[in-house]
N, C-alpha and C. Protein backbone atom coordinates (compact mmCIF):
# COMPACT_ATOMS: atom_id res chain seq x y z
N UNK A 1 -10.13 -16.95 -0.81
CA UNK A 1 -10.44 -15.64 -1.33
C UNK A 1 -9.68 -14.59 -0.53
N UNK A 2 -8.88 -13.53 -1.65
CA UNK A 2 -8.02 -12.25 -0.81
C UNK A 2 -8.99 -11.37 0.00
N UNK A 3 -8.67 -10.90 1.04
CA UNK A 3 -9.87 -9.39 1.63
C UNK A 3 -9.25 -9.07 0.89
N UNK A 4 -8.09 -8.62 0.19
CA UNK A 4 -7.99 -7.25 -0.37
C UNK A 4 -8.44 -7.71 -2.23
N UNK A 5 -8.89 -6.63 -2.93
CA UNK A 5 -8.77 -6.60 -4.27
C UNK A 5 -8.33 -5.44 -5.01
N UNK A 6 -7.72 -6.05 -5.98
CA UNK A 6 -6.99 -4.41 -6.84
C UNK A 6 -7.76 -4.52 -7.96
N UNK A 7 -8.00 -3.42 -8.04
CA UNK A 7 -8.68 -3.10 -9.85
C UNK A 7 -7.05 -2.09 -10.25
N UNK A 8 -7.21 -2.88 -11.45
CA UNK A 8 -5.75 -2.34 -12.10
C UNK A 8 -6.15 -1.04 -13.39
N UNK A 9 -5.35 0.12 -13.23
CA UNK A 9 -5.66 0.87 -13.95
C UNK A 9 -4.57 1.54 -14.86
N UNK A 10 -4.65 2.19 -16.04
CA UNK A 10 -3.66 1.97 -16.87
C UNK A 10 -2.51 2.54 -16.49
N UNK A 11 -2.30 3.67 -15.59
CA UNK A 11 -0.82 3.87 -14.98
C UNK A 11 -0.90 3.61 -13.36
N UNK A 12 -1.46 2.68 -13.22
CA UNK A 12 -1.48 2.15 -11.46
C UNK A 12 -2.41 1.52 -11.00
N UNK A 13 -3.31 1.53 -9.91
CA UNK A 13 -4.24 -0.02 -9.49
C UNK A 13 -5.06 0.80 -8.13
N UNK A 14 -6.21 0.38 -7.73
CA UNK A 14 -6.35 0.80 -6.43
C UNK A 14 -6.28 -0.64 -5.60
N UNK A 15 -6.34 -0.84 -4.59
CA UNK A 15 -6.58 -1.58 -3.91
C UNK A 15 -7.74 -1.31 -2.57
N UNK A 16 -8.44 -2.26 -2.38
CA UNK A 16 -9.68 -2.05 -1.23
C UNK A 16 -9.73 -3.29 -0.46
N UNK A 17 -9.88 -2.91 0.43
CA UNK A 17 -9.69 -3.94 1.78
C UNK A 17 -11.09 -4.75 1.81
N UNK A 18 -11.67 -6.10 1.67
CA UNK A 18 -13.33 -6.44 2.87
C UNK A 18 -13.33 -6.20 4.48
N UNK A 19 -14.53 -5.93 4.34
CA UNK A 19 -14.56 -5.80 6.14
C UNK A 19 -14.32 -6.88 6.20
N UNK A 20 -13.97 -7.14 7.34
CA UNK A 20 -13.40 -8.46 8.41
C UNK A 20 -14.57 -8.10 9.25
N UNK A 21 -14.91 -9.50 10.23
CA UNK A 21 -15.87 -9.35 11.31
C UNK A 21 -15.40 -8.46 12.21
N UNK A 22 -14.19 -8.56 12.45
CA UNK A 22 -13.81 -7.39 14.14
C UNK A 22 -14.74 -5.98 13.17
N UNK A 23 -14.29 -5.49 12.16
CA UNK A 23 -14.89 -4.42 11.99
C UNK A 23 -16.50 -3.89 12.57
N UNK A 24 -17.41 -4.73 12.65
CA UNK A 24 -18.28 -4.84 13.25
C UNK A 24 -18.59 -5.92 14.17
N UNK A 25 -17.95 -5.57 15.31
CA UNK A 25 -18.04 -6.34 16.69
C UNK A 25 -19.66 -7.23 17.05
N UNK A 26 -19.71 -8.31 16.96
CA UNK A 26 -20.66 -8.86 17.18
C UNK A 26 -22.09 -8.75 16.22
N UNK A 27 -21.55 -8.54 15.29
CA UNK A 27 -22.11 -8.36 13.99
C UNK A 27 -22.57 -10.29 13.32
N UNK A 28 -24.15 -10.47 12.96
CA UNK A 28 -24.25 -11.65 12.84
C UNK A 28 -23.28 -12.01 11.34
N UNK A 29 -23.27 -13.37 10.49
CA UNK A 29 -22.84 -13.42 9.47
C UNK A 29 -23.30 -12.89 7.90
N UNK A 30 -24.62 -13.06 8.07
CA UNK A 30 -25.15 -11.99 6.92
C UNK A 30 -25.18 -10.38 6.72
N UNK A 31 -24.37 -9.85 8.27
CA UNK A 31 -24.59 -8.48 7.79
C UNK A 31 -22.85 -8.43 7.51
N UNK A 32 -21.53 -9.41 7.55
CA UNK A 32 -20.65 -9.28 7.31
C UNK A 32 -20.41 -9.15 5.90
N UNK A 33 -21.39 -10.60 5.42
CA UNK A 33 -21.44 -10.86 3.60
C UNK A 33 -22.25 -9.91 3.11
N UNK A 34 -22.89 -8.97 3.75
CA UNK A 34 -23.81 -7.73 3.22
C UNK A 34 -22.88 -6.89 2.85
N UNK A 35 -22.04 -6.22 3.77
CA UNK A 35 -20.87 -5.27 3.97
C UNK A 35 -19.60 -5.93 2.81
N UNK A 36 -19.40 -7.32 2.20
CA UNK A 36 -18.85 -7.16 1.18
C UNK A 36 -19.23 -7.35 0.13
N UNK A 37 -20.54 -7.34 -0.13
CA UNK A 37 -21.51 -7.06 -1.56
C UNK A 37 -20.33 -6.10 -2.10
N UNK A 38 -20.24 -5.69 -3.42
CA UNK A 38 -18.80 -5.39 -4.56
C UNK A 38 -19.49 -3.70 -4.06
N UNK A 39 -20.33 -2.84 -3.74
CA UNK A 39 -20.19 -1.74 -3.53
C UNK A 39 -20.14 -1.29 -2.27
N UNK A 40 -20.04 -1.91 -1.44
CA UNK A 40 -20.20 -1.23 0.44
C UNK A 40 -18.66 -2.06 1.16
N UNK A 41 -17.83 -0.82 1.07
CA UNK A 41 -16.27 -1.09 1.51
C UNK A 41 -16.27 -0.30 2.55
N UNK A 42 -16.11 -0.09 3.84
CA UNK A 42 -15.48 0.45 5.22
C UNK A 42 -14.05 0.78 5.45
N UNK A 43 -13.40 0.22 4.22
CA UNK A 43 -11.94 0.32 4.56
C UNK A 43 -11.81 1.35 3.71
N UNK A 44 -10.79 2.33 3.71
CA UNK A 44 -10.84 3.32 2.79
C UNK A 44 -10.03 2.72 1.63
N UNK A 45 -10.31 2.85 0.30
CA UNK A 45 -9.34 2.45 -0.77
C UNK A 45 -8.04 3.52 -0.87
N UNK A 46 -6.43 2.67 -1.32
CA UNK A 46 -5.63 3.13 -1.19
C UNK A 46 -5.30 3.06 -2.91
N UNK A 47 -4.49 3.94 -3.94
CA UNK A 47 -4.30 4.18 -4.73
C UNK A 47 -2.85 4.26 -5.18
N UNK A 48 -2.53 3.66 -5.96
CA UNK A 48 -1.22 3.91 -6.49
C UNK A 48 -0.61 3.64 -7.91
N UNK A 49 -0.36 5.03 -7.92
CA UNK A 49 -0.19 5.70 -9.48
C UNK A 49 0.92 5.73 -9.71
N UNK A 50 1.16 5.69 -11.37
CA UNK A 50 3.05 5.48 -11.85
C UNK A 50 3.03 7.29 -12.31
N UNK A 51 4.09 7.94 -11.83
CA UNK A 51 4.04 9.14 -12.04
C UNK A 51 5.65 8.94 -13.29
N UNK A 52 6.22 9.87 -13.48
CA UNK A 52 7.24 9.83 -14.98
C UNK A 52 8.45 9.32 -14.14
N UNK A 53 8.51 9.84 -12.79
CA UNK A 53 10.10 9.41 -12.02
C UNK A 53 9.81 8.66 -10.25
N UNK A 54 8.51 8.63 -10.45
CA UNK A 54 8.02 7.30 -8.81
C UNK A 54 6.68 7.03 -8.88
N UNK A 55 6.98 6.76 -7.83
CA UNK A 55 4.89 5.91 -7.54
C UNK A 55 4.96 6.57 -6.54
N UNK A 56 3.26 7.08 -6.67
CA UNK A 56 2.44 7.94 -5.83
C UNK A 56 1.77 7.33 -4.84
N UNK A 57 1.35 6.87 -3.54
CA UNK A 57 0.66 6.02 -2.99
C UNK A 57 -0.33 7.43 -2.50
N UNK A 58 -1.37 6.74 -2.91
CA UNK A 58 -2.77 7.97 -2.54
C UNK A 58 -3.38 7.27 -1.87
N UNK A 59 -4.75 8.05 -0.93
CA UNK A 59 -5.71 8.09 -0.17
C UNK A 59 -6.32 8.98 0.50
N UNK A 60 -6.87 9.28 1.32
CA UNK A 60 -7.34 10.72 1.92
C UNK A 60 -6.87 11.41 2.43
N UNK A 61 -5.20 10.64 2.89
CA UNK A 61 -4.21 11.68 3.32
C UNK A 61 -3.58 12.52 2.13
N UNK A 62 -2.35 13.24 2.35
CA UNK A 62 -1.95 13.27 1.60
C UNK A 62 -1.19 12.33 0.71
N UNK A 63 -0.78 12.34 -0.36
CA UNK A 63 -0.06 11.33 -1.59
C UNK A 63 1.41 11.14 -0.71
N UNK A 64 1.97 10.45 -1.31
CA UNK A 64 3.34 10.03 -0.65
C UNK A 64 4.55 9.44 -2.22
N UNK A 65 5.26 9.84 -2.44
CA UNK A 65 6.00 9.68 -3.38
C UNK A 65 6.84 8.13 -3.12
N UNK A 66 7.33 7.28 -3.74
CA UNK A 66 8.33 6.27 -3.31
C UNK A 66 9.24 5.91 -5.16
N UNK A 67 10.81 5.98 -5.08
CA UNK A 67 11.42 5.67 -6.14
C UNK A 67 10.94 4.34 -6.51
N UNK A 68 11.46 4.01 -7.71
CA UNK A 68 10.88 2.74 -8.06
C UNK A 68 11.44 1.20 -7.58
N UNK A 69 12.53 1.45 -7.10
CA UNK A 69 12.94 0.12 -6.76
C UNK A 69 12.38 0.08 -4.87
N UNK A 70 11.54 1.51 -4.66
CA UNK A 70 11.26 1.03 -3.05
C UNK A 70 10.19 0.39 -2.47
N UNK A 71 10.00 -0.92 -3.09
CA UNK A 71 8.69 -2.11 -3.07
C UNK A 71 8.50 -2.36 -1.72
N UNK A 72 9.45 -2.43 -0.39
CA UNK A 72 9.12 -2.88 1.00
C UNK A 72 8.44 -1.72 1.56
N UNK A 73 8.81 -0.81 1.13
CA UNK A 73 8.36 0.87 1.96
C UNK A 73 6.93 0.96 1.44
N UNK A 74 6.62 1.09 0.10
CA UNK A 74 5.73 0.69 -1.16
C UNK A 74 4.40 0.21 0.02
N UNK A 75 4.59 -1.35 0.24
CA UNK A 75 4.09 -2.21 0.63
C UNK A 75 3.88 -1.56 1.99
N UNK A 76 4.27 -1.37 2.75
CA UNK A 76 4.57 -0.60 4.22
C UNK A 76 3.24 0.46 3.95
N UNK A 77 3.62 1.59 2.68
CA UNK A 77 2.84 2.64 3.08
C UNK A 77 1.40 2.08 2.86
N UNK A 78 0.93 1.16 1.81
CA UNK A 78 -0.73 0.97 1.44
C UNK A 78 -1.08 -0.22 2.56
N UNK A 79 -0.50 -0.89 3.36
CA UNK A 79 -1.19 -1.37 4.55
C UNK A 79 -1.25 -0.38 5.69
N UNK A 80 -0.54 0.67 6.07
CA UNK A 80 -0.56 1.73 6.72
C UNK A 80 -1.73 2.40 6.32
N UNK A 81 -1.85 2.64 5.34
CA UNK A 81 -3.16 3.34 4.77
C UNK A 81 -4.67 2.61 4.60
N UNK A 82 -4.16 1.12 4.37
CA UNK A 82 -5.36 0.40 4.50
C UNK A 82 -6.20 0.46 5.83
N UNK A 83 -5.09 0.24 7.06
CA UNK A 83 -6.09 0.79 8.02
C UNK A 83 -5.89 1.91 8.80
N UNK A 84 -6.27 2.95 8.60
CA UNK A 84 -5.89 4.45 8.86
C UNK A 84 -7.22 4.08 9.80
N UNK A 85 -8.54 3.70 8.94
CA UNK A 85 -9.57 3.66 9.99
C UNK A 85 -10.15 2.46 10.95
N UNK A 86 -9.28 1.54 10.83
CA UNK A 86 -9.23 0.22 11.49
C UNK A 86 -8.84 0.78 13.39
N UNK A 87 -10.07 0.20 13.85
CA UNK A 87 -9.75 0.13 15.29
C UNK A 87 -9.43 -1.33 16.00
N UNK A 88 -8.45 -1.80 16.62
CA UNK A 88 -8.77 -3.27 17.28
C UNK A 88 -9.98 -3.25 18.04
N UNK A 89 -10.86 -4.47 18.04
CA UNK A 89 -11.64 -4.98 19.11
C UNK A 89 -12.15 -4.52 20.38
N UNK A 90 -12.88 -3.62 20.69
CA UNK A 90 -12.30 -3.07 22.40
C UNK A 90 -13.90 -3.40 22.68
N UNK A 91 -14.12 -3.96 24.23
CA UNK A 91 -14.96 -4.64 24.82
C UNK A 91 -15.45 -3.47 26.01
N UNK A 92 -16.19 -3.56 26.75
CA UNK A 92 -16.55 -2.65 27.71
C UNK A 92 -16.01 -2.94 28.82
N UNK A 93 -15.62 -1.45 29.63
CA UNK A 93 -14.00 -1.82 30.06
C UNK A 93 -15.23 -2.57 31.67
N UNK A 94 -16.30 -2.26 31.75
CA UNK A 94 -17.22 -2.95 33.22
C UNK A 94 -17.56 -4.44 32.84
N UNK A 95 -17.63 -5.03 31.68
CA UNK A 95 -18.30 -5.98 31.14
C UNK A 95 -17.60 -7.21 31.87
N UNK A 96 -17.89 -8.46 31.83
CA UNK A 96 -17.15 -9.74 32.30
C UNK A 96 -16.15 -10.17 31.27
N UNK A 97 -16.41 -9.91 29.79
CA UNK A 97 -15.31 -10.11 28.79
C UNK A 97 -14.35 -9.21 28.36
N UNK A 98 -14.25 -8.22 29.31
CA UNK A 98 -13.39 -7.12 29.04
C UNK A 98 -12.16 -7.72 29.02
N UNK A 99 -11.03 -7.46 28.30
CA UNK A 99 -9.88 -8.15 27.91
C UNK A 99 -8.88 -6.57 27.20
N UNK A 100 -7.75 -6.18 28.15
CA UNK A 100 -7.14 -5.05 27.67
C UNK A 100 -6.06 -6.15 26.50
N UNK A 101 -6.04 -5.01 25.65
CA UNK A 101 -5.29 -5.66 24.50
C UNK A 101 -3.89 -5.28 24.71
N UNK A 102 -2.83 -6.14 23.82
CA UNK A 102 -1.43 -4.90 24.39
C UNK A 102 -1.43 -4.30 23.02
N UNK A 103 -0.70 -3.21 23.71
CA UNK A 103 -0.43 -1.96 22.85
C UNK A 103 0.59 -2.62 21.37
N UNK A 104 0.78 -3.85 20.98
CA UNK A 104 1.39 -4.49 20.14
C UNK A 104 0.31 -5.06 18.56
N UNK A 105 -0.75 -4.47 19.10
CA UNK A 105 -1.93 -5.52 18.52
C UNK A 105 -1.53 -4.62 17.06
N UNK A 106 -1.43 -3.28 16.66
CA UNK A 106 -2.11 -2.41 16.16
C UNK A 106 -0.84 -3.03 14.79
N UNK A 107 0.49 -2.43 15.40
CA UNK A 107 1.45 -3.27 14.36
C UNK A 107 1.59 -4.45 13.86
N UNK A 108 1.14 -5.10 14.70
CA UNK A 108 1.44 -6.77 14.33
C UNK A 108 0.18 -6.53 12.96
N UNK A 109 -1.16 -6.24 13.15
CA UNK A 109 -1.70 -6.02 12.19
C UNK A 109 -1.59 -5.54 10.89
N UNK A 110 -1.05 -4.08 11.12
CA UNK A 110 -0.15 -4.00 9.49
C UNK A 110 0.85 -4.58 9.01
N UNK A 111 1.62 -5.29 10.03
CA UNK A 111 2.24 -6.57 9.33
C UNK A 111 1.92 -7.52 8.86
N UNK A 112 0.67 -7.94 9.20
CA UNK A 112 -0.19 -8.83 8.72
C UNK A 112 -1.07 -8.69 7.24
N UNK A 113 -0.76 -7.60 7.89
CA UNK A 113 -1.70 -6.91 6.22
C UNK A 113 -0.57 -6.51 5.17
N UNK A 114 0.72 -6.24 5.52
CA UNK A 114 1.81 -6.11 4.62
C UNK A 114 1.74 -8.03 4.16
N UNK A 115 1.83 -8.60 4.84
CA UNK A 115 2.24 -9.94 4.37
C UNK A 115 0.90 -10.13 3.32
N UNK A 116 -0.54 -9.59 3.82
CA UNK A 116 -1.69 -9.75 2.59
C UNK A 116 -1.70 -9.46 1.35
N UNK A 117 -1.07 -8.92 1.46
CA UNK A 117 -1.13 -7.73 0.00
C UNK A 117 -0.04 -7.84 -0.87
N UNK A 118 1.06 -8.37 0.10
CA UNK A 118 2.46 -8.03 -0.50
C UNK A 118 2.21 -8.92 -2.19
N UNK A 119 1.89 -10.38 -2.47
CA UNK A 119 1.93 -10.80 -3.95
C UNK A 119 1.23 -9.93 -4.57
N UNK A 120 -0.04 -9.62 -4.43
CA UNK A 120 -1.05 -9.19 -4.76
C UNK A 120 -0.27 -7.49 -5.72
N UNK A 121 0.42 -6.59 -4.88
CA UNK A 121 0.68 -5.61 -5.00
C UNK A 121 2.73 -5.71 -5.90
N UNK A 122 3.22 -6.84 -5.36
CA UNK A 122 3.93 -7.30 -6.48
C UNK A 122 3.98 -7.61 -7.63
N UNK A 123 2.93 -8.11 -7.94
CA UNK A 123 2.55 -8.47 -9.54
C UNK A 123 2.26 -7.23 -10.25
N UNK A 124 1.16 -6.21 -9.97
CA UNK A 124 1.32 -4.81 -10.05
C UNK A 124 2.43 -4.03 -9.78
N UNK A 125 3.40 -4.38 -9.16
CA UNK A 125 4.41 -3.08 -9.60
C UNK A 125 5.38 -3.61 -10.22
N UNK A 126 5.73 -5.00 -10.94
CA UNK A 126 5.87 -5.20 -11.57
C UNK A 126 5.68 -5.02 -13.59
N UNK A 127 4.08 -5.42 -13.04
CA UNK A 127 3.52 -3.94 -14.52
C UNK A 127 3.69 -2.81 -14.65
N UNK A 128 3.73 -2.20 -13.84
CA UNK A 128 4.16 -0.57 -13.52
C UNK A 128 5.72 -0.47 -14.26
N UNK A 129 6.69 -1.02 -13.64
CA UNK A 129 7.85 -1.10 -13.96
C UNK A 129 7.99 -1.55 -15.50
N UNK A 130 7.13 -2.09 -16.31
CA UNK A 130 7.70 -2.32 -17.72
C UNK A 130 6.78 -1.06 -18.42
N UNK A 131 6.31 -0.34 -17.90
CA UNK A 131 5.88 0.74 -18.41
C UNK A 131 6.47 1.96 -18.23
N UNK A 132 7.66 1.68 -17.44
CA UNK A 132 8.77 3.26 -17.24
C UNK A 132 9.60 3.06 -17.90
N UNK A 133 10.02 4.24 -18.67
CA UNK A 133 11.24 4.38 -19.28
C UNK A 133 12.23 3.57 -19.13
N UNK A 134 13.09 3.19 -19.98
CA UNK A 134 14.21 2.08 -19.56
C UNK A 134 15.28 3.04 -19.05
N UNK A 135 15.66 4.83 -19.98
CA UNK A 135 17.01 4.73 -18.82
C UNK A 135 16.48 5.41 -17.53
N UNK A 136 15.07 6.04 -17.35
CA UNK A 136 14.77 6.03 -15.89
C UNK A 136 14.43 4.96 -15.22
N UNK A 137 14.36 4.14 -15.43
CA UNK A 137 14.22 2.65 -14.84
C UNK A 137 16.41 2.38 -14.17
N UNK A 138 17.36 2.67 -15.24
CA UNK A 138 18.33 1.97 -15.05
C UNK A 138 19.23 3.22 -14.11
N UNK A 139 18.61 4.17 -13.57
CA UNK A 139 18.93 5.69 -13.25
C UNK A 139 18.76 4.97 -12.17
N UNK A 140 17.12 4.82 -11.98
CA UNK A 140 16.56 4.50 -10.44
C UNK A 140 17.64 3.01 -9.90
N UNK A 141 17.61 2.46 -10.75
CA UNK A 141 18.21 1.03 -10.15
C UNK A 141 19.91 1.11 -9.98
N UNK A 142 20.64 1.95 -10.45
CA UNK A 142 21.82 2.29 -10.15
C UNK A 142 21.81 3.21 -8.68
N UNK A 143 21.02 4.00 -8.92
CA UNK A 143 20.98 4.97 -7.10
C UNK A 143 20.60 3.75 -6.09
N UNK A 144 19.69 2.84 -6.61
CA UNK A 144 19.41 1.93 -5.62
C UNK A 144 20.11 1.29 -5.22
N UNK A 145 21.23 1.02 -6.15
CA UNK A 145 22.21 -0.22 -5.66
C UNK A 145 23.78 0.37 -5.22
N UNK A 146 23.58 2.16 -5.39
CA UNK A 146 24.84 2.75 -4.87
C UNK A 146 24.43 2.97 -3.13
N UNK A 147 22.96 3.93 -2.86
CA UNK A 147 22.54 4.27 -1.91
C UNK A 147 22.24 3.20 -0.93
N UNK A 148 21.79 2.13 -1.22
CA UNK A 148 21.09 1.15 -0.63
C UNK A 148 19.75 1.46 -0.18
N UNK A 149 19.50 2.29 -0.91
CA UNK A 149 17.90 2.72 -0.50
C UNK A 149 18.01 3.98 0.34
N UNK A 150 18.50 5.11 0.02
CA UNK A 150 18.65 6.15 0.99
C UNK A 150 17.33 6.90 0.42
N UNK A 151 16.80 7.50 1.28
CA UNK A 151 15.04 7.75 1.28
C UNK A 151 15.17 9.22 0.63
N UNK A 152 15.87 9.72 0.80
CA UNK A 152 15.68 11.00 0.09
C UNK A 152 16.70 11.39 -1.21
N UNK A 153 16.49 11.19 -2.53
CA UNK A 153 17.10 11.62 -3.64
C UNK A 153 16.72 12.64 -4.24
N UNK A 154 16.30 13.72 -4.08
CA UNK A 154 15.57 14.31 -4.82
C UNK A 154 16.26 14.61 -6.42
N UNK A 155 17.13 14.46 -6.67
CA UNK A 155 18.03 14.59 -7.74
C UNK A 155 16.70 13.57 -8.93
N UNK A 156 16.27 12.68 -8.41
CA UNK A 156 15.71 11.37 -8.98
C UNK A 156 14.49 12.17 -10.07
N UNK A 157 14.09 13.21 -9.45
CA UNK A 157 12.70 13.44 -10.07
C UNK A 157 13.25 14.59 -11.02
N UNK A 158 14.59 15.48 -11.21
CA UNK A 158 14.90 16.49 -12.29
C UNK A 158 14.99 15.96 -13.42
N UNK A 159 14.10 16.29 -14.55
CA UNK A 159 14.10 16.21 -15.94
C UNK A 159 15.71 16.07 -16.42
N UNK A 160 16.17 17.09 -15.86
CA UNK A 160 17.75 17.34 -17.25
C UNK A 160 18.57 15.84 -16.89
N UNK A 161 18.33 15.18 -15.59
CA UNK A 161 18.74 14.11 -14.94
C UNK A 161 18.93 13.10 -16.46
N UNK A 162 17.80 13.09 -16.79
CA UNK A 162 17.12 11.76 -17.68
C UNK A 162 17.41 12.30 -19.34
N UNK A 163 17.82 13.68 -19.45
CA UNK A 163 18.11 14.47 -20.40
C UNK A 163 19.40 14.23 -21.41
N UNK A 164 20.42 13.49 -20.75
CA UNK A 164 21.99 13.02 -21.09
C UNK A 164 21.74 11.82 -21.88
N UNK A 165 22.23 11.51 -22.67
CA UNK A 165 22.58 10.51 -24.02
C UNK A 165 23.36 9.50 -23.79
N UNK A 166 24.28 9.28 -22.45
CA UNK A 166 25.15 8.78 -21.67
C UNK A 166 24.26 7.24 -21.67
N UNK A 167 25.81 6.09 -21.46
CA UNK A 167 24.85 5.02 -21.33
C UNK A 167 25.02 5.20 -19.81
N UNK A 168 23.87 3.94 -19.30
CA UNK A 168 24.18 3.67 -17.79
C UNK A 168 24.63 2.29 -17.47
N UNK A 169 24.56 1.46 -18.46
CA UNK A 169 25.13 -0.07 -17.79
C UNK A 169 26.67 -0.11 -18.80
């Protein structure tokens, strides 16, 4: 079974994390399977919407824009966001099991959680993608494969862009 689940929605999906035990440190096993009963989530849900020229990745921060062919960054931002409120493990620093963590723990984790999610959130932006326009679809995938992914286009999101009669392949 995934911790994470997406409910898919008609222009995008949310995704929500289960608590994990670290979330509640020494927490017995029934109050873990309590905490993922289908309405009591701790992790904040992350959101991501097909807008006319990118995907929106939402949550309580602000939204974050990404072109459509940028699936690693994509993936990057909703495990970043998955644990915005995730703390590692920390023990009492007088206790006999006190154990300093290294300062490595925090990333390795959203990498871990990028590797969770990543099918999960592939198959969804996959659907996303047969629901965009084909020549903004072949717009985005030509900048992608001139730029190599250069992070800022803003050219990408002007209407008159998508406005020309021109082929692109």
């Amino acid at each position: 079974m995934s911790r994470y689940l997406i409910e898919q929605k008609r222009d995008g999906f949310i995704i929500r994390g289960r608590p994990h035990h670290w979330d509640v440190p020494a927490s017995p096993k029934w109050l873990i399977e309590l905490c993922n009963s289908e309405d009591h989530w701790q992790r904040q849900p992350v959101s991501v919407t097909l807008k006319p020229y990118c995907l929106e990745v939402i949550s309580s921060e602000e939204p974050k824009s990404f072109k459509f062919f940028d699936f690693p960054p994509v993936v990057a931002e909703v495990a970043e966001r998955l644990l915005t409120a995730w703390n590692p493990p920390v023990r009492e620093h007088d206790g006999p099991d006190y154990v300093s963590l290294p300062s490595w723990i925090v990333r390795w984790t959203q990498k871990r959680t990028e590797w969770a999610v990543n099918k999960q959130i592939y198959a969804e932006w996959q659907r996303l993608l047969g629901q965009v326009d084909p020549t903004v679809l072949a717009v985005h995938k030509k900048v992608f494969a001139a730029t190599w992914n250069c992070r800022e286009v803003p050219l990408l999101s002007q209407d008159a862009l998508y406005g020309c009669s021109h082929t692109l392949m």
